[in-house]
Protein backbone atom coordinates (compact mmCIF):
# COMPACT_ATOMS: atom_id res chain seq x y z
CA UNK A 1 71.93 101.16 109.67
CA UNK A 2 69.55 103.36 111.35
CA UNK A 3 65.91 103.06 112.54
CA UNK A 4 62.62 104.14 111.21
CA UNK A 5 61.89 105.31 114.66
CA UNK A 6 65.05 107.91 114.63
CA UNK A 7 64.10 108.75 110.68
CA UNK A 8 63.57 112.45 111.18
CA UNK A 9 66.56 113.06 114.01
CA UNK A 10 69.23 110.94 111.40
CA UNK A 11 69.01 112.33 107.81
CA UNK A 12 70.65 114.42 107.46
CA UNK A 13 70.18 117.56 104.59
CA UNK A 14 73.60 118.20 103.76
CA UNK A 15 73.62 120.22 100.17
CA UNK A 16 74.95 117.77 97.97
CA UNK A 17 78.08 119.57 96.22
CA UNK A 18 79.27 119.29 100.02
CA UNK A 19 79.54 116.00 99.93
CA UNK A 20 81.98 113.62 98.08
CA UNK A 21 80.49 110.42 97.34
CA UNK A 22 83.90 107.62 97.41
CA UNK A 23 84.51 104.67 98.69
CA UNK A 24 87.19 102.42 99.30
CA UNK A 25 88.08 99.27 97.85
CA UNK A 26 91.35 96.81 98.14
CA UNK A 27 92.60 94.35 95.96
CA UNK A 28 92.58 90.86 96.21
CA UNK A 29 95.35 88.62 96.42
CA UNK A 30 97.13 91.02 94.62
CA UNK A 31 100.50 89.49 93.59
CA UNK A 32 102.95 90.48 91.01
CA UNK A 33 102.91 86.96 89.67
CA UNK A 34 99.51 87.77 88.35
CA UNK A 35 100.91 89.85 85.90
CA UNK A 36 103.80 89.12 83.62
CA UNK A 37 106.93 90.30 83.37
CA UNK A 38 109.06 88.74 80.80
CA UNK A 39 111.53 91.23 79.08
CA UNK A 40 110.31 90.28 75.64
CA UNK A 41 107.42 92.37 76.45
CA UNK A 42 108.93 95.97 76.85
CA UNK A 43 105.98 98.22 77.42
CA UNK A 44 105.33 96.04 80.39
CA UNK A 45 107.80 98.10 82.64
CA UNK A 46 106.11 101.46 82.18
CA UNK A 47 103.76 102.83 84.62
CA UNK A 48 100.54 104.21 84.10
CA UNK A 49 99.90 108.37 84.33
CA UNK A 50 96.84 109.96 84.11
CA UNK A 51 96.29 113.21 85.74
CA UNK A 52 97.37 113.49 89.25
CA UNK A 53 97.73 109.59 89.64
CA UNK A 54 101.34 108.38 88.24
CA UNK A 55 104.08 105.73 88.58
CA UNK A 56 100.71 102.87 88.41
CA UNK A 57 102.51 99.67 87.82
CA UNK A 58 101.66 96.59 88.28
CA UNK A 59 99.05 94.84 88.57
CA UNK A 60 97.00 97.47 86.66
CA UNK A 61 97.28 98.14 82.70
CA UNK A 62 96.14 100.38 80.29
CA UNK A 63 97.01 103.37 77.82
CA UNK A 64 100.47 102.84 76.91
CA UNK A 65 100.42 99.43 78.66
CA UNK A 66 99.16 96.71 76.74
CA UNK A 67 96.68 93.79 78.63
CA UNK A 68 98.59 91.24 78.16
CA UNK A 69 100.99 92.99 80.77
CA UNK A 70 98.53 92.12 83.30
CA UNK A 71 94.86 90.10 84.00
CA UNK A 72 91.84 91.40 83.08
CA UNK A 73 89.58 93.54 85.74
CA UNK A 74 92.56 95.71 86.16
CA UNK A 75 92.39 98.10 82.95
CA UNK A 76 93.12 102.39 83.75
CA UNK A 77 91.23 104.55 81.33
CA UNK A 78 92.00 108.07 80.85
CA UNK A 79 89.88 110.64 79.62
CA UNK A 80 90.62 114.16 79.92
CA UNK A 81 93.37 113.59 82.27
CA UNK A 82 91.08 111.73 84.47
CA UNK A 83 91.76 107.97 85.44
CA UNK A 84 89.03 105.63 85.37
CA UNK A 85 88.31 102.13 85.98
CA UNK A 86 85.12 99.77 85.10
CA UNK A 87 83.91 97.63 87.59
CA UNK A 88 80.69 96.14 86.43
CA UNK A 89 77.71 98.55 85.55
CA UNK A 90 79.62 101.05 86.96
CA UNK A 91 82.46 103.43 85.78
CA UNK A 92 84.57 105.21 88.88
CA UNK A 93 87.05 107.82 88.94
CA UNK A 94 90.57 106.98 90.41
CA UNK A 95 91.35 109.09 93.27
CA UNK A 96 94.23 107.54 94.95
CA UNK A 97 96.19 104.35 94.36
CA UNK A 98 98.15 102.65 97.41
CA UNK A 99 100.08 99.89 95.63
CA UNK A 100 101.84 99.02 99.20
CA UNK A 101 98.85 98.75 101.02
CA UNK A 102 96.59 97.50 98.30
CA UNK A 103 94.10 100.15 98.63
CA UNK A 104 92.30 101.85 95.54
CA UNK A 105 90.37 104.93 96.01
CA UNK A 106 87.41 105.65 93.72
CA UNK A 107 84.12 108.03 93.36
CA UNK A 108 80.99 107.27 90.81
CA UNK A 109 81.84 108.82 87.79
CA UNK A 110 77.80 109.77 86.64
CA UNK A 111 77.46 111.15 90.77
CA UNK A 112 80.43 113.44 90.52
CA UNK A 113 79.01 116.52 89.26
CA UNK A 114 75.41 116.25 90.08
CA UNK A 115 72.52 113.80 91.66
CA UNK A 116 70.14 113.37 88.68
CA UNK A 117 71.67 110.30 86.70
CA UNK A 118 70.71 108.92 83.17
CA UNK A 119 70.13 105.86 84.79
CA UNK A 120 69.53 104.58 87.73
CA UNK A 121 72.27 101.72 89.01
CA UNK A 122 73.22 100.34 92.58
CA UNK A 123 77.14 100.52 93.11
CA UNK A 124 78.81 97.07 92.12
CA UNK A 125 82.04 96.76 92.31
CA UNK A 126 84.31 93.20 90.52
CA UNK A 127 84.21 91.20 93.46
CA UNK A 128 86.71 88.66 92.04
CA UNK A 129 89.43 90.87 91.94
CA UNK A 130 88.41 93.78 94.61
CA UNK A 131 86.68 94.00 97.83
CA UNK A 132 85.46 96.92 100.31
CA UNK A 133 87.41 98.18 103.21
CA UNK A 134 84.50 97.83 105.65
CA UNK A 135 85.88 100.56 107.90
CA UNK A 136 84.30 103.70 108.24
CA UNK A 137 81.52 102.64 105.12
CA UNK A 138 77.82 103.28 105.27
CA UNK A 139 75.12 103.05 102.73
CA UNK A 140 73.92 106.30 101.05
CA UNK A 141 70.76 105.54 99.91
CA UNK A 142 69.05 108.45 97.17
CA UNK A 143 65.30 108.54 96.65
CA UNK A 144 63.86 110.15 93.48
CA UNK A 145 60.52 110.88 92.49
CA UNK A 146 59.20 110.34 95.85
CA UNK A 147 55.16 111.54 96.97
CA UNK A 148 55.40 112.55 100.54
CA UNK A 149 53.41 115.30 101.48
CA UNK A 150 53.41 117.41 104.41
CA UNK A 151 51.04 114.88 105.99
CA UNK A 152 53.61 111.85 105.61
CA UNK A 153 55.09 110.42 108.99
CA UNK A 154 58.48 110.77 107.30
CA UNK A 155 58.18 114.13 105.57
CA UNK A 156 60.64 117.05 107.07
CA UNK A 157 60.96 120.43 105.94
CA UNK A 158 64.79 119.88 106.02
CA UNK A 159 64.80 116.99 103.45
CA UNK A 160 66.71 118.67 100.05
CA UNK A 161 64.54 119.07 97.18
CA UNK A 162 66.48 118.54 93.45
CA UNK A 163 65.52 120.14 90.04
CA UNK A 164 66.41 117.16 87.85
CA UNK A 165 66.01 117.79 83.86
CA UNK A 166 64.91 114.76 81.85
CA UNK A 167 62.75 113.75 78.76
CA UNK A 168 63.11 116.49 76.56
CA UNK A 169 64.24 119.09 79.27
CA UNK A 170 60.97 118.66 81.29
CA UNK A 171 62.30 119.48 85.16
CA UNK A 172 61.10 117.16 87.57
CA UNK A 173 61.80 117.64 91.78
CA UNK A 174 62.80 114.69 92.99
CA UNK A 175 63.12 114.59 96.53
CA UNK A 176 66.33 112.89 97.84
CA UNK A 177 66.76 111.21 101.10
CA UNK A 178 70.34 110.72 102.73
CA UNK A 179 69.29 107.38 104.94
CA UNK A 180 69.42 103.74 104.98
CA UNK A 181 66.34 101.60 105.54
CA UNK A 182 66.48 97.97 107.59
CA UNK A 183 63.59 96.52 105.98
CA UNK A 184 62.18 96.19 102.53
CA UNK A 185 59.14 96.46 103.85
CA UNK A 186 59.08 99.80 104.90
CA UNK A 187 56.38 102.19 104.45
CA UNK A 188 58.23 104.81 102.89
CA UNK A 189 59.36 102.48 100.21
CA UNK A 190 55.82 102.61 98.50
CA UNK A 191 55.74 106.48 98.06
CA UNK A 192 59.08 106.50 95.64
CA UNK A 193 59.61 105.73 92.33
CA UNK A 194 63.63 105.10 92.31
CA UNK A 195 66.30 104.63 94.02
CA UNK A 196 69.84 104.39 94.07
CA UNK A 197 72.63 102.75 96.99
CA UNK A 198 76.11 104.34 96.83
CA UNK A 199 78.42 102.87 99.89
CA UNK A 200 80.46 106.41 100.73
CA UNK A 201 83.29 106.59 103.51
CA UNK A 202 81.50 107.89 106.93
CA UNK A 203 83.58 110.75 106.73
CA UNK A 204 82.05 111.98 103.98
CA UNK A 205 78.20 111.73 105.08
């Protein structure tokens, strides 16, 4: 978390196609007894391949595996030879799966080509069956439709501008700020419209 104080000397104006917005999430309790494995139910014992993830099996289901193989909160979608996962209000893509070490891997699926979103949603993620790896995570915090001017305390000529279409193709620049506020409170938060939280790996900010 960063200061107000250090605003203009910690956002950073990275051009967004530079950055890959992921984070990090392990399962809980993750146990094989979770899901069953009784012969009788043969399509249990395949694994799950969607693109470049493959050999998925338990504890998650999906496409050719049916859900009783496993619990709920761990369906695989595939679409286009992209895996995907609901968590939520949220769909991610599946980068990486680490069955020994528990650890899925997973980007927003409406941030991955672009910053100007149908709708706007904080991250959530199924806290009942996954949690965050706390190392290495920060908040990204995006700003749209914001009203600083030059004269603003917080405006920098560095800060990105975005061309975002909406409503009918009418283009709208909505400024987009790559920091995380302490307090609600904060000045700046009564000269935007929207925003959005994403928790990212630090590596990637």
């Amino acid at each position: 978390m960063i200061k107000n104080s250090n605003f203009k000397s910690t956002c950073s104006a990275i051009p967004l196609p530079s950055i890959l917005i992921f984070l990090i999430v392990t399962l809980i309790k993750l146990q094989t007894s979770l899901c069953t494995g009784h012969l009788s139910y043969s399509n249990c014992s395949q694994t799950f391949k969607c693109g470049s993830i493959e050999n998925v099996s338990y504890t998650f289901w999906g496409v050719n595996k049916a859900d009783y193989c496993c619990q709920p909160g761990f369906e695989l979608g595939c679409q286009n030879d992209v895996p995907k996962i609901k968590m939520l209000n949220n769909t991610f893509r599946v980068l990486g799966i680490n069955t020994e070490q528990q650890i899925l891997k997973v980007s927003r699926d409406d941030y991955w080509d672009d910053v100007c979103p149908t709708k706007f949603i904080n991250t959530t993620i199924d806290f009942k069956h996954f949690s965050y790896v706390s190392s290495g995570l920060r908040n990204l915090t995006i700003f749209y439709n914001c009203t600083l001017d030059s004269n603003s305390y917080y405006y920098s000529s560095s800060l990105p501008l975005y061309n975002c279409t909406k409503n009918n193709n009418t283009t709208a620049n909505w400024l987009s700020l790559y920091c995380t506020f302490t307090s609600s409170n904060d000045p700046l938060l009564e000269e935007y419209t929207s925003n959005v939280q994403i928790p990212i790996n630090e590596t990637a900010a």
